[in-house]
Protein backbone atom coordinates (compact mmCIF):
# COMPACT_ATOMS: atom_id res chain seq x y z
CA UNK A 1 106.90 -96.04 178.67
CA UNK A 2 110.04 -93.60 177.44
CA UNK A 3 111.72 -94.30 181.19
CA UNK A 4 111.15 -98.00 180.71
CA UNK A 5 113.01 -98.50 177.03
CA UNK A 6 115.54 -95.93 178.80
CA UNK A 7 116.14 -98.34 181.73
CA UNK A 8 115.85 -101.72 178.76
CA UNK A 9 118.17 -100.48 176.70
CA UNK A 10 120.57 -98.83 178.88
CA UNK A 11 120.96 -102.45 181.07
CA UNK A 12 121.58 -104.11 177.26
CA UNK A 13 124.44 -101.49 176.54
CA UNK A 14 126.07 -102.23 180.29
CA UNK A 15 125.70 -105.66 179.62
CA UNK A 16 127.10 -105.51 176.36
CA UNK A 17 130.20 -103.75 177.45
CA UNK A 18 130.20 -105.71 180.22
CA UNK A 19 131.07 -108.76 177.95
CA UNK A 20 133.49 -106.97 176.05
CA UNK A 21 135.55 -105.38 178.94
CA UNK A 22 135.67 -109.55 180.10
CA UNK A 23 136.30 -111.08 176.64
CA UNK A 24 133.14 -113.21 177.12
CA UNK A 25 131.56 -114.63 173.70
CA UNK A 26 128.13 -116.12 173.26
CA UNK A 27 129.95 -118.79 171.01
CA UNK A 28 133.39 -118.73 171.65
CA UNK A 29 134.45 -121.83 170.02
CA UNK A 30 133.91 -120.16 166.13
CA UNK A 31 136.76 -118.86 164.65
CA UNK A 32 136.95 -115.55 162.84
CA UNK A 33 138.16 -114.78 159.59
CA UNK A 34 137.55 -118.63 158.10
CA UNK A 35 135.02 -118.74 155.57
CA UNK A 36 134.28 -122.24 154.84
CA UNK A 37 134.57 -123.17 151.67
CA UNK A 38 131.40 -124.11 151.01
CA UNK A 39 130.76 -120.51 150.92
CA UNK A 40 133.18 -119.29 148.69
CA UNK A 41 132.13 -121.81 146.19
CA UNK A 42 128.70 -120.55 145.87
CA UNK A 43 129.31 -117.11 144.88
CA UNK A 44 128.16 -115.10 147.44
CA UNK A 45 131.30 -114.55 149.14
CA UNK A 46 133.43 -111.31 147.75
CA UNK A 47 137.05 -111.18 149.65
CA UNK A 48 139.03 -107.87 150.25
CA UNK A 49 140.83 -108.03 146.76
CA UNK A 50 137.41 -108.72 144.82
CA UNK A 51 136.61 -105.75 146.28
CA UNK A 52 139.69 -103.09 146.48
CA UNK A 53 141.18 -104.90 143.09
CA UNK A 54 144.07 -106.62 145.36
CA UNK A 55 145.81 -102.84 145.77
């Protein structure tokens, strides 16, 4: 049972850096770093400065 989670997860970490090495995305059409601001209104959403006091 070891060899076979051995052999699962070592084809997920190939495939995984597989995708990376190509650029591929599972949903390539999102863009990053845009928070809509439907979240930010809520409260949930902290940015950098909230955080770090805007230093």
């Amino acid at each position: 049972m070891k060899r076979v989670y051995m052999i699962l997860g070592s084809a997920l970490i190939a495939v995984w850096a597989w995708s990376e090495w190509t650029g591929w995305e599972l949903a390539p059409d999102t863009k990053r770093g845009v928070v809509p601001a439907s979240a930010r209104n809520t409260g949930g959403f902290r940015s950098y400065h909230f955080w770090s006091g805007g230093k």
